[in-house]
N, C-alpha and C. Protein backbone atom coordinates (compact mmCIF):
# COMPACT_ATOMS: atom_id res chain seq x y z
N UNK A 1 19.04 -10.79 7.70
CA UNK A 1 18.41 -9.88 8.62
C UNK A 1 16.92 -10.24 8.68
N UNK A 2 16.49 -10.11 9.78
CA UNK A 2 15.23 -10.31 10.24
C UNK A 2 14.18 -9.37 9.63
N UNK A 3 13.25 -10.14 9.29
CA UNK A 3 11.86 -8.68 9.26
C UNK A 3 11.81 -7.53 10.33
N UNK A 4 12.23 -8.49 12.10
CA UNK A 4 11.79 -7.24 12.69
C UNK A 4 12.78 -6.22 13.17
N UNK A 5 14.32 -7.03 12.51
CA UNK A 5 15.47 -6.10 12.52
C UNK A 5 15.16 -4.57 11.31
N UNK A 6 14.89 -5.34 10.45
CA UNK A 6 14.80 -4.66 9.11
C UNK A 6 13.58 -3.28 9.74
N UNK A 7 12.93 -3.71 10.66
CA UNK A 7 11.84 -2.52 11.05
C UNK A 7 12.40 -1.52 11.68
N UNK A 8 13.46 -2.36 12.62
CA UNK A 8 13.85 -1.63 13.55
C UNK A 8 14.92 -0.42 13.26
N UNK A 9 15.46 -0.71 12.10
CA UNK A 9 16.51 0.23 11.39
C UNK A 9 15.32 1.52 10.99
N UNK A 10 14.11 0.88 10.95
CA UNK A 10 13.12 2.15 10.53
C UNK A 10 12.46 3.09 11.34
N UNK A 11 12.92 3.23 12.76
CA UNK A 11 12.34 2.81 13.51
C UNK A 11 10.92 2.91 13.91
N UNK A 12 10.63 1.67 13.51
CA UNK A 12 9.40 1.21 13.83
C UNK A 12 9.07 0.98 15.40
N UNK A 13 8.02 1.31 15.31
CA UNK A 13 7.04 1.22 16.87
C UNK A 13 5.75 0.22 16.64
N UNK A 14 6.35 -0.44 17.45
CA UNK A 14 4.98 -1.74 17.23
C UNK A 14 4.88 -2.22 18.52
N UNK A 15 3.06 -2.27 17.91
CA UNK A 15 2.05 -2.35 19.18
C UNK A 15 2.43 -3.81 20.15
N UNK A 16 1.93 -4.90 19.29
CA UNK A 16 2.13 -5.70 20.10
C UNK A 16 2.51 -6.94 19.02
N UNK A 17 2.81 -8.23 18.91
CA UNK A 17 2.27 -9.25 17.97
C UNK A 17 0.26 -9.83 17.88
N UNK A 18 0.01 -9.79 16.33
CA UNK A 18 -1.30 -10.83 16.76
C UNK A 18 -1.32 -12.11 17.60
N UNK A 19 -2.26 -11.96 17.99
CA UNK A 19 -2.41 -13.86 18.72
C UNK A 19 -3.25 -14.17 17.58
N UNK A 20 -3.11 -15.64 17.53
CA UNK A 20 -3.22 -16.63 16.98
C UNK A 20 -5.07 -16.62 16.90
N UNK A 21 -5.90 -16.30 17.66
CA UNK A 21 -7.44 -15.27 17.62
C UNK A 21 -7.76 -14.22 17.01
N UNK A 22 -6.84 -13.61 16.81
CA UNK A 22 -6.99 -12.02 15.91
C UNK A 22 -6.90 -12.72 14.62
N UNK A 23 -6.03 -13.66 14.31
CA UNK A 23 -5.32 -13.96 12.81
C UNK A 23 -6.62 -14.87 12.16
N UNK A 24 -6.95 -15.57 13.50
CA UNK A 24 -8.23 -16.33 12.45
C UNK A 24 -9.33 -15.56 12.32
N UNK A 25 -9.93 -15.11 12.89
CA UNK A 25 -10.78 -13.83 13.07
C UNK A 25 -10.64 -13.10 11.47
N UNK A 26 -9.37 -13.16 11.11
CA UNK A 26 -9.24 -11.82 9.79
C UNK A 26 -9.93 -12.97 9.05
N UNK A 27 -8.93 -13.95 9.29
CA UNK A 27 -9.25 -15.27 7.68
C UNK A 27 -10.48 -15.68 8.19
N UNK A 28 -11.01 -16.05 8.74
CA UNK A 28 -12.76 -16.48 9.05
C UNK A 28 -13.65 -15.33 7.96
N UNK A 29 -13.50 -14.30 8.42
CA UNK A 29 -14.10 -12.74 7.91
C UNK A 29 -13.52 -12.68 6.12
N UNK A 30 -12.20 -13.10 5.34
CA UNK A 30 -11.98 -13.07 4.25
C UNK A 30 -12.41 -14.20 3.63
N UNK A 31 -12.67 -15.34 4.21
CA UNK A 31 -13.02 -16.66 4.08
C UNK A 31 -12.21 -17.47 3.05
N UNK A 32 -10.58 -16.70 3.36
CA UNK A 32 -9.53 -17.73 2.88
C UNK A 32 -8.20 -17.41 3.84
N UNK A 33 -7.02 -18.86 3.97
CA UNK A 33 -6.02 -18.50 4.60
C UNK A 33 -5.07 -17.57 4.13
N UNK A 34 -4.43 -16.54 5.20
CA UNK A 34 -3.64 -15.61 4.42
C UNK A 34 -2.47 -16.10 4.10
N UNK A 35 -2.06 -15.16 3.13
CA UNK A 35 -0.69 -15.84 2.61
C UNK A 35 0.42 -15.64 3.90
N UNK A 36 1.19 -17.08 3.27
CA UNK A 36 1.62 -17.51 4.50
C UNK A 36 2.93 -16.60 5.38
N UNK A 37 3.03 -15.37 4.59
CA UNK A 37 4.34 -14.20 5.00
C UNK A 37 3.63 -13.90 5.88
N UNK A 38 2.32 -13.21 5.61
CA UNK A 38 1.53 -12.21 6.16
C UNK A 38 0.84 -13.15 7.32
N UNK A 39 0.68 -13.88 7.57
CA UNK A 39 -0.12 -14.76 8.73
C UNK A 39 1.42 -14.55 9.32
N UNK A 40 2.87 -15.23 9.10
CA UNK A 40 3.75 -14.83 9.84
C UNK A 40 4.09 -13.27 10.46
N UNK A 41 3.68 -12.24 9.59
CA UNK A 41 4.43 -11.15 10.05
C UNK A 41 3.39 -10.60 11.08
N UNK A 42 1.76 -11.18 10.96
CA UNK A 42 1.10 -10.58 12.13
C UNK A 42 1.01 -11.24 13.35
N UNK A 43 1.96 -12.75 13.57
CA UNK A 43 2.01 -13.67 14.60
C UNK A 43 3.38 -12.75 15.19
N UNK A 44 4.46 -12.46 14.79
CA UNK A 44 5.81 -11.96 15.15
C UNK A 44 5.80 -10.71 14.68
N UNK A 45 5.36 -10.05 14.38
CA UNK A 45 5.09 -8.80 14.68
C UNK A 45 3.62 -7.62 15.17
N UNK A 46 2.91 -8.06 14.14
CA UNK A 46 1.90 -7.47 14.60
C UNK A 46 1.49 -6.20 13.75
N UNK A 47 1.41 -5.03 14.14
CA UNK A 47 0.98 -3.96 13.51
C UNK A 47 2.10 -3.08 14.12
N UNK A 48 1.72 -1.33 13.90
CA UNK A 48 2.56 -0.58 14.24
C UNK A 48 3.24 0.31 13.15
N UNK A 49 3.43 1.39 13.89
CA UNK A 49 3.74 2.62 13.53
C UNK A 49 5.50 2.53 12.83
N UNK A 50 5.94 3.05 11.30
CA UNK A 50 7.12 3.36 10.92
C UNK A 50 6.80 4.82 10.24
N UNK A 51 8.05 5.78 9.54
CA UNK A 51 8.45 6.59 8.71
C UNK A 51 8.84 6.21 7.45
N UNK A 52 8.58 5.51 6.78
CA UNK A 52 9.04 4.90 5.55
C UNK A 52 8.40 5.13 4.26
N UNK A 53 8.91 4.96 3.30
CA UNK A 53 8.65 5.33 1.75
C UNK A 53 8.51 3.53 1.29
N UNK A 54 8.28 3.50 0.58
CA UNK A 54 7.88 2.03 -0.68
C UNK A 54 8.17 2.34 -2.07
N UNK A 55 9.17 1.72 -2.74
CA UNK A 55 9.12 2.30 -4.28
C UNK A 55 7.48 1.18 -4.84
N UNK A 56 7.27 1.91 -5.87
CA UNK A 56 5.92 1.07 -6.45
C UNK A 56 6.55 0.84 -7.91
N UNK A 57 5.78 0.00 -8.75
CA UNK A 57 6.44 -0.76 -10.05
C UNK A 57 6.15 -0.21 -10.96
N UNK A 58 5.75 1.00 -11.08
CA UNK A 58 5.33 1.78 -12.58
C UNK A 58 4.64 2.75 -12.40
N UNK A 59 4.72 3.32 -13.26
CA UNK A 59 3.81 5.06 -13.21
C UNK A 59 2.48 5.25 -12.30
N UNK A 60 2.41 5.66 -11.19
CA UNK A 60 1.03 5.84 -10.32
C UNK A 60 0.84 7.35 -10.54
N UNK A 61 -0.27 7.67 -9.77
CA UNK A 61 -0.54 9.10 -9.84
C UNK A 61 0.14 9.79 -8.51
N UNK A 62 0.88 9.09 -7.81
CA UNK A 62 1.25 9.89 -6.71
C UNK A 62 2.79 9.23 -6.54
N UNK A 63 3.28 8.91 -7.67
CA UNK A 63 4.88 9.50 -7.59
C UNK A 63 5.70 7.92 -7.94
N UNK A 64 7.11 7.87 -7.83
CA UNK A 64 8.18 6.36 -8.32
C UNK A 64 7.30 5.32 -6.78
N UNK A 65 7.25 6.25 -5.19
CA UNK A 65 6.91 5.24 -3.75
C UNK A 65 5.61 5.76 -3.18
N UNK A 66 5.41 5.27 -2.16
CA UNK A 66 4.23 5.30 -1.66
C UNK A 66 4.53 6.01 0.13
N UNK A 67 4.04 6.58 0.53
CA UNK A 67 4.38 6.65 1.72
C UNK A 67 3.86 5.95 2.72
N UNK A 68 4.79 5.22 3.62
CA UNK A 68 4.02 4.12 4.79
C UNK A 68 4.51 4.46 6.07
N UNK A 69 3.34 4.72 6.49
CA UNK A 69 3.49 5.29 8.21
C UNK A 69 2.55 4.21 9.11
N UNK A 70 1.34 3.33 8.79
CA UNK A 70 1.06 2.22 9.52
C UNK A 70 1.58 0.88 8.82
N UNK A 71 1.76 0.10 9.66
CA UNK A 71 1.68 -1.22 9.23
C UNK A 71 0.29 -1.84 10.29
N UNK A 72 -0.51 -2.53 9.68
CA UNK A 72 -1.63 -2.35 10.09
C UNK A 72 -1.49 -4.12 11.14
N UNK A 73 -2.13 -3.86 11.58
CA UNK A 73 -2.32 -5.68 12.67
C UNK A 73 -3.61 -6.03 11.85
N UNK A 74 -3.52 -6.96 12.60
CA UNK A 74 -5.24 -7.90 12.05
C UNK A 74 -6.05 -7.63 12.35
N UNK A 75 -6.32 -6.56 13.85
CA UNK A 75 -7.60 -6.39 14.21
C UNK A 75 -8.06 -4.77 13.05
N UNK A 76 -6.58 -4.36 12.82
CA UNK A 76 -6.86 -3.24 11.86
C UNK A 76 -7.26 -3.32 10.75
N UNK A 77 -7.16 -5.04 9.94
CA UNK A 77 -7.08 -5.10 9.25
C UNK A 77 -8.36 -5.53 8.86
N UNK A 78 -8.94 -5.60 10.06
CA UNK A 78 -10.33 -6.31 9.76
C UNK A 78 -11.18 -4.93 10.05
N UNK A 79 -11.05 -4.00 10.19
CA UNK A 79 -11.48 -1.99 10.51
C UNK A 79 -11.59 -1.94 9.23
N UNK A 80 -10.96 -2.49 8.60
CA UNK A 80 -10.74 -1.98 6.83
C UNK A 80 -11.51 -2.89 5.78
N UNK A 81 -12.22 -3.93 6.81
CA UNK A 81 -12.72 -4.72 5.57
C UNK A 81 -13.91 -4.19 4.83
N UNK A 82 -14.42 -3.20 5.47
CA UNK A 82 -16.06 -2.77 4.66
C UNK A 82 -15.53 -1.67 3.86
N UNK A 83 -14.28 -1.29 3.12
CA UNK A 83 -14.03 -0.45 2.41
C UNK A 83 -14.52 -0.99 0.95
N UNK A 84 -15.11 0.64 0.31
CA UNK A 84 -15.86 0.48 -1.31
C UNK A 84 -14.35 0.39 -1.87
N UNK A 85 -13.86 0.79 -1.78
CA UNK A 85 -12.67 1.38 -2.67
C UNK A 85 -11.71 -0.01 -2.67
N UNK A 86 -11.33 -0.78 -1.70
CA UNK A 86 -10.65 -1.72 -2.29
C UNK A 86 -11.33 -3.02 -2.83
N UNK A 87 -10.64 -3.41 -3.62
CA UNK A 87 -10.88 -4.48 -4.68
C UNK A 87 -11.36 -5.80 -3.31
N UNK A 88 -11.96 -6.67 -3.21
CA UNK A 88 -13.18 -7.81 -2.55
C UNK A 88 -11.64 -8.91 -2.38
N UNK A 89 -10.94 -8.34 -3.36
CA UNK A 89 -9.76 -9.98 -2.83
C UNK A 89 -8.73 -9.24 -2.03
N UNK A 90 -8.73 -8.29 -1.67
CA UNK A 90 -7.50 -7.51 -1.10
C UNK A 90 -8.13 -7.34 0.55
N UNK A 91 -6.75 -6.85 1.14
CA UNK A 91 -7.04 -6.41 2.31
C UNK A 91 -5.97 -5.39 2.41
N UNK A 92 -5.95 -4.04 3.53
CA UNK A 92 -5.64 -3.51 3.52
C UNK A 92 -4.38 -3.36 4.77
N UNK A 93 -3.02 -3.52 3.87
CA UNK A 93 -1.99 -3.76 5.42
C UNK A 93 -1.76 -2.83 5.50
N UNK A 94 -1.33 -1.49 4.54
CA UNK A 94 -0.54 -0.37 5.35
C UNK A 94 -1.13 0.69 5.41
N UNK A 95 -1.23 1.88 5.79
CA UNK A 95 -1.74 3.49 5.21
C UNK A 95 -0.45 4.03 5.29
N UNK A 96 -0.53 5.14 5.02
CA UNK A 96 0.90 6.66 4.61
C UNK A 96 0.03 7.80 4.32
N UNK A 97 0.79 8.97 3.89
CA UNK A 97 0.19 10.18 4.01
C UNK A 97 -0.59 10.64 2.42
N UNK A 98 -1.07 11.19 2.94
CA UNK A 98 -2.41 11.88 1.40
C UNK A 98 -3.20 10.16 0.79
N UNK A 99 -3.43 10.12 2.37
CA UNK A 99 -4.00 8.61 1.86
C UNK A 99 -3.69 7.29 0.75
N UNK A 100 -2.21 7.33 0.96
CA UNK A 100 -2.13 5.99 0.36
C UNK A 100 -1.77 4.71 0.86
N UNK A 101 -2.83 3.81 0.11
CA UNK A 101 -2.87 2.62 1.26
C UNK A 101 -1.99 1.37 0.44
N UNK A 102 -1.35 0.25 0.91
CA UNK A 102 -1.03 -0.90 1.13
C UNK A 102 -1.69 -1.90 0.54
N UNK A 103 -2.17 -2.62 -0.20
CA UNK A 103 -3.03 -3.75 -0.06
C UNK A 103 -2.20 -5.18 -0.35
N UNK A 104 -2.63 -6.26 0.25
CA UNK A 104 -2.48 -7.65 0.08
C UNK A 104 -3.65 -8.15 -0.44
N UNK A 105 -3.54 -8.78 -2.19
CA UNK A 105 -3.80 -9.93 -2.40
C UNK A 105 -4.36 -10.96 -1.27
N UNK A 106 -5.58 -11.98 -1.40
CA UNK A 106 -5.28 -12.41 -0.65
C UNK A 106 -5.91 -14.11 -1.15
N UNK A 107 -6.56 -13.51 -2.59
CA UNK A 107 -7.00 -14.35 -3.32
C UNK A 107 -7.39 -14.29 -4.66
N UNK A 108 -6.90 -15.36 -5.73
CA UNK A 108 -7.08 -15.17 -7.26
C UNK A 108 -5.69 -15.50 -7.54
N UNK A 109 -5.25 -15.04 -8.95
CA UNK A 109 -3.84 -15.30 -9.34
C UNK A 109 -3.06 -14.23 -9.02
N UNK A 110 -3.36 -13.06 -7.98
CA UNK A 110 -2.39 -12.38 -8.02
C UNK A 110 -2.15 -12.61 -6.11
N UNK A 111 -2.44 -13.52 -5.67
CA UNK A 111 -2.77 -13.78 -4.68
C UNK A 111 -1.44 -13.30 -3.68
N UNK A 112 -0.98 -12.56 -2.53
CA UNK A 112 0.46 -12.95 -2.02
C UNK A 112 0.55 -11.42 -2.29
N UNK A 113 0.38 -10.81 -3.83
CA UNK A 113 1.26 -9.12 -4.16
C UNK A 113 0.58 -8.22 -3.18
N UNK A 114 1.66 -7.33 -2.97
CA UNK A 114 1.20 -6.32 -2.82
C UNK A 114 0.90 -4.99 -3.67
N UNK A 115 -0.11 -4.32 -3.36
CA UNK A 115 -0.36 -3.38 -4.33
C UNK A 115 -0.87 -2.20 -3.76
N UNK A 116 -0.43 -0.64 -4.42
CA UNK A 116 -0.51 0.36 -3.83
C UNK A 116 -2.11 0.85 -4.45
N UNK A 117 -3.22 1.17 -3.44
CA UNK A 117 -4.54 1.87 -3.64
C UNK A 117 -4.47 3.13 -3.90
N UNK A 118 -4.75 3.17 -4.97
CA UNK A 118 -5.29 5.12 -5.38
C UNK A 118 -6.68 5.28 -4.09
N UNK A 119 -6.92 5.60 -3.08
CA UNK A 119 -8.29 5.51 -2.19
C UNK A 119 -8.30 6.83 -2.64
N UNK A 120 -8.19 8.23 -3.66
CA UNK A 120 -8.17 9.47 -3.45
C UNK A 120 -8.72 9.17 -5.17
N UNK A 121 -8.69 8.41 -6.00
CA UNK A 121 -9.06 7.88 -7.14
C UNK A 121 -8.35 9.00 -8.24
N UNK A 122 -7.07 9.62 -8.01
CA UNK A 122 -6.18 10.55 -8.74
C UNK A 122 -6.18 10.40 -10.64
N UNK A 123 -6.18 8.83 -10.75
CA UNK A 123 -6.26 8.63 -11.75
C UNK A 123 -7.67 8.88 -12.54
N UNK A 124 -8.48 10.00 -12.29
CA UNK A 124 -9.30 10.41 -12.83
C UNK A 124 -9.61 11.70 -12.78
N UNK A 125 -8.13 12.20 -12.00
CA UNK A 125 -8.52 13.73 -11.65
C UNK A 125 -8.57 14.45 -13.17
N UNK A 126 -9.10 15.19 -13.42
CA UNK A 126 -9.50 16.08 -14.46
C UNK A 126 -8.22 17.18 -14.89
N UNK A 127 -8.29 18.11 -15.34
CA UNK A 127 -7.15 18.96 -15.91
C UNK A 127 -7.28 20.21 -15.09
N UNK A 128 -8.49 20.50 -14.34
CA UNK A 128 -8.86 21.69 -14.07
C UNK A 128 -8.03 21.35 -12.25
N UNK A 129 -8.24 19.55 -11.66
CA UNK A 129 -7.40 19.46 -10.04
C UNK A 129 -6.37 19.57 -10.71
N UNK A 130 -5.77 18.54 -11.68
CA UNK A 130 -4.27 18.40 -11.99
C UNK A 130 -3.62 20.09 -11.69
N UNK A 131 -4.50 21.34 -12.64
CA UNK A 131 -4.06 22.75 -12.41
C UNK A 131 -4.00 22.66 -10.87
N UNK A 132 -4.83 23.00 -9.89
CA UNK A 132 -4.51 23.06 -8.64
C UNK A 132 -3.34 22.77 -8.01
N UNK A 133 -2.56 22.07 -8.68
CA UNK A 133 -1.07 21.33 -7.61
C UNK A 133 -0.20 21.80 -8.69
N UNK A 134 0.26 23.11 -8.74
CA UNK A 134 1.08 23.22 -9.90
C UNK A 134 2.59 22.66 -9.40
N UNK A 135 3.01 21.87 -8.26
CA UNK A 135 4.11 21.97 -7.95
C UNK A 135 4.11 20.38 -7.76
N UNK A 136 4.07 19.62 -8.53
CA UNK A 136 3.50 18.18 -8.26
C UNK A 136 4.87 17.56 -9.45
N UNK A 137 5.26 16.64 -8.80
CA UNK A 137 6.72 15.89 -9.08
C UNK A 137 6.70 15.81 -10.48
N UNK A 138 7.54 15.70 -11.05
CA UNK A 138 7.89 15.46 -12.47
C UNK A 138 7.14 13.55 -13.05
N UNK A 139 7.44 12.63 -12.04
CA UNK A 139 6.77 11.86 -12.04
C UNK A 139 5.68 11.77 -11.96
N UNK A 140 4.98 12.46 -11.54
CA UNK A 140 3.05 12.23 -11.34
C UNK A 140 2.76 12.99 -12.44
N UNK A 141 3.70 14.38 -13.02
CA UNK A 141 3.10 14.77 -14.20
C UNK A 141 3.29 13.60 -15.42
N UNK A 142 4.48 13.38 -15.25
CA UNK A 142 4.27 12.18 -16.53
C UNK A 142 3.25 11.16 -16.00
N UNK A 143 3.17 10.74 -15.27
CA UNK A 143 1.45 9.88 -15.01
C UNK A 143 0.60 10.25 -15.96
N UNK A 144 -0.10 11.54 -15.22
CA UNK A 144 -0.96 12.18 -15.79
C UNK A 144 -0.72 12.47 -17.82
N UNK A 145 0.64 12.59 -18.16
CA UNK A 145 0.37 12.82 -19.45
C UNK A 145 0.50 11.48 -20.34
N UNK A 146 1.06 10.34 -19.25
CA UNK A 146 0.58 8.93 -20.15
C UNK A 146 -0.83 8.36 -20.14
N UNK A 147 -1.10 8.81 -19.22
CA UNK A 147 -2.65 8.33 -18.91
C UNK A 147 -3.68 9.43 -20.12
N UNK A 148 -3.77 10.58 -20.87
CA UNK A 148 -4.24 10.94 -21.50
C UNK A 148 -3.72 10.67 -22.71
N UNK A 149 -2.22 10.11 -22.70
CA UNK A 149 -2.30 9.86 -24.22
C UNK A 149 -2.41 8.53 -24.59
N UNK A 150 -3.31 7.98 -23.39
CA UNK A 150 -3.55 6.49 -23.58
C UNK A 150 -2.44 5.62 -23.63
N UNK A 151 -1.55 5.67 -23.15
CA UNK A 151 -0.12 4.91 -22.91
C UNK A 151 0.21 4.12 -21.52
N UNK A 152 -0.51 4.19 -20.50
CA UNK A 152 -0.50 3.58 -19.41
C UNK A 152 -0.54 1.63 -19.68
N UNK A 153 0.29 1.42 -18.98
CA UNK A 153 -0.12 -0.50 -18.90
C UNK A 153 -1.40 -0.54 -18.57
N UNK A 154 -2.02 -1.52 -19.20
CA UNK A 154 -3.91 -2.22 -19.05
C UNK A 154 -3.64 -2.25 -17.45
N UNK A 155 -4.35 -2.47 -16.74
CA UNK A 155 -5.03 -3.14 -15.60
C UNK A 155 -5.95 -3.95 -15.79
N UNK A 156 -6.08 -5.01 -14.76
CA UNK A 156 -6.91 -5.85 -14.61
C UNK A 156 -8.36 -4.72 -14.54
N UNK A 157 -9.91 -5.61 -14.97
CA UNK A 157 -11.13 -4.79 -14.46
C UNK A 157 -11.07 -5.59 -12.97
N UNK A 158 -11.36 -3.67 -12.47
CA UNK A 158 -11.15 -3.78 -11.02
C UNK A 158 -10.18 -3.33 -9.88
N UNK A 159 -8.84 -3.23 -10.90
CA UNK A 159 -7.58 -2.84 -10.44
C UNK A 159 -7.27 -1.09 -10.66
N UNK A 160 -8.43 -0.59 -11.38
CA UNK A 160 -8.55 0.88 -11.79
C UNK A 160 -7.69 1.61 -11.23
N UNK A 161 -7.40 1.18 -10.04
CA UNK A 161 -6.87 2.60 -8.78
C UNK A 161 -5.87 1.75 -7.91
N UNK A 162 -5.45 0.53 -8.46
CA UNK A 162 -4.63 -0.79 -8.29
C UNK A 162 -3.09 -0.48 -8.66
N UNK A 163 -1.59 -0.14 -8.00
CA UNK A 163 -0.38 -0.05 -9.00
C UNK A 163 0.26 -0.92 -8.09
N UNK A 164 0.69 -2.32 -8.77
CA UNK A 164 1.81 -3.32 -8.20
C UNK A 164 3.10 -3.08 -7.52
N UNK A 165 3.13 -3.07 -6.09
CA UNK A 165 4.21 -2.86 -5.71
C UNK A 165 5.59 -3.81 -5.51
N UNK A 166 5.14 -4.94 -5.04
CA UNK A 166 5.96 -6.19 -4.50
C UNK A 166 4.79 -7.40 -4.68
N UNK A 167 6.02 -8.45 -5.45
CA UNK A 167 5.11 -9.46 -5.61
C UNK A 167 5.02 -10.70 -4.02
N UNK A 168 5.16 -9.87 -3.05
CA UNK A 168 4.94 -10.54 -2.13
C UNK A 168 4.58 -9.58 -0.40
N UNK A 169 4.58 -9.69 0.48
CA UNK A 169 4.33 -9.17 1.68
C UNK A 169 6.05 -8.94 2.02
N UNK A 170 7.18 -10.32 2.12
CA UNK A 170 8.03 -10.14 2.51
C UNK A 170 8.91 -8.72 1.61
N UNK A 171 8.91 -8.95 0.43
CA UNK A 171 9.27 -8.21 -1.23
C UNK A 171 8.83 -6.66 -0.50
N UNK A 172 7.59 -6.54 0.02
CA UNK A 172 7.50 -5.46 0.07
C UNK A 172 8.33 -4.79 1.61
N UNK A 173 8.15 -5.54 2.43
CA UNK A 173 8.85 -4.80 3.78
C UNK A 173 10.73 -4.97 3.43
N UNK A 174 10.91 -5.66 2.72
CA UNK A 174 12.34 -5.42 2.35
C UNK A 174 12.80 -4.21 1.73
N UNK A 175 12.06 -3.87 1.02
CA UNK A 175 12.16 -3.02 -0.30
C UNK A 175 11.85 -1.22 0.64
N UNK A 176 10.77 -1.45 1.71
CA UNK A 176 11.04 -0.28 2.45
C UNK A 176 12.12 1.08 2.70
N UNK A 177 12.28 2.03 2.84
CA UNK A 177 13.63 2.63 2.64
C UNK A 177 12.59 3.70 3.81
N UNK A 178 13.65 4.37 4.53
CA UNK A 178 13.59 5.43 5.85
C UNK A 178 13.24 6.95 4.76
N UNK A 179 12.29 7.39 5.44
CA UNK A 179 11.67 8.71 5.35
C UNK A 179 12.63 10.29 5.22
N UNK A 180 12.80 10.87 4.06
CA UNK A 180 13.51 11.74 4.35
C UNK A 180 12.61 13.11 4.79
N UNK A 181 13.43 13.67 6.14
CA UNK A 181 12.79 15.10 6.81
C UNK A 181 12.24 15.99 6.16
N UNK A 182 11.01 16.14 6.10
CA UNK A 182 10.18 16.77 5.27
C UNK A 182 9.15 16.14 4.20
N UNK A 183 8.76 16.84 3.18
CA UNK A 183 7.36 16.00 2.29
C UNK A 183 8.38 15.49 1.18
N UNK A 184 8.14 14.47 0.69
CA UNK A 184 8.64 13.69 0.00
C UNK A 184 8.19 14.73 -1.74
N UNK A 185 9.40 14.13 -2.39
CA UNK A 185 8.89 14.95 -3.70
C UNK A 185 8.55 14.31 -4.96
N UNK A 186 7.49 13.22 -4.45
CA UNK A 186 6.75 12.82 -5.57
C UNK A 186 5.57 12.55 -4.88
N UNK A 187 5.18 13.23 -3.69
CA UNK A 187 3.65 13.11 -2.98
C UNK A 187 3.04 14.28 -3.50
N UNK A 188 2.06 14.19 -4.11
CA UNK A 188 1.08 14.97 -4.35
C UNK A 188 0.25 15.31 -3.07
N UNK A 189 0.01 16.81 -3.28
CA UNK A 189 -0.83 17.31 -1.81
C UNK A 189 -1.95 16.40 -1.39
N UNK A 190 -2.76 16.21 0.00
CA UNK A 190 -4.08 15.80 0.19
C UNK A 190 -5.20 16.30 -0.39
């Protein structure tokens, strides 16, 4: 099955494909070539709107997936390059709700992964927000109580607000799964 079959089961709404100007434009501006999924998926597909969830690879502060409602194009992707919050080798392919974003690797040894952004920086919320959401998934509470008893996997410095989703662009749009009606129950409020 195709990437843009695989969207279409989601159903995805997409804008248009990049041209071959938008794509260098990103890599001119990152000042390396993108990995070579992601230069494909914005030539044949492009950007655009789905309903979809992402499982992520280990304990985050906002639940087992991520929620993905853009898949971003290149010209979006280059909207996103003056962000503080993501890491200087990443770029930002997807957003979802209570702000969680997407990122691609795009250079170093983790070059190609994708990885889910804390942009809400959860992993430092205090005990007094954690109280505020008393209705917050069984998963994000265990987050929160590995992360104080110092039990969380290291991160790279830099990756602070960094949780590995797919070790690739393709890895990750496969791995996608359709949105169930209503708020998902390992999203923590906005």
């Amino acid at each position: 099955m195709t990437t843009i079959d695989r969207l279409r089961l989601l159903d995805f709404s997409g804008t248009r494909p990049d041209t071959p100007e938008d794509v260098e434009r990103l890599e001119r501006l990152v000042g390396v070539p993108l990995p070579a999924d992601y230069r494909d998926f914005l030539l044949t597909v492009g950007g655009g709107y789905v309903d979809a969830w992402s499982p992520c690879g280990g304990p985050t502060p906002f639940g087992d997936e991520i929620s993905v409602t853009v898949l971003h194009s290149a010209t979006e992707a280059v909207d996103h390059l003056d962000s503080a919050v993501t890491p200087r080798n990443m770029i930002c392919v997807s957003f979802g709700h209570g702000g969680m974003t997407g990122c691609l690797s795009v250079a170093g040894l983790d070059r190609g992964q994708v990885f889910a952004l804390d942009t809400d920086m959860r992993y430092y919320w205090n005990e007094q927000r954690i109280a505020a959401w008393p209705h917050l998934a069984p998963s994000i509470k265990e987050f929160f109580r590995r992360r104080d008893a110092d039990e969380l996997p290291e991160r790279p410095w830099g990756y602070e607000n960094c949780y590995r989703m797919a070790g690739s662009l393709t890895e990750f749009l496969e791995r996608l799964r359709s949105s169930n009606a209503g708020v998902h129950p390992d999203e923590p409020p906005a």
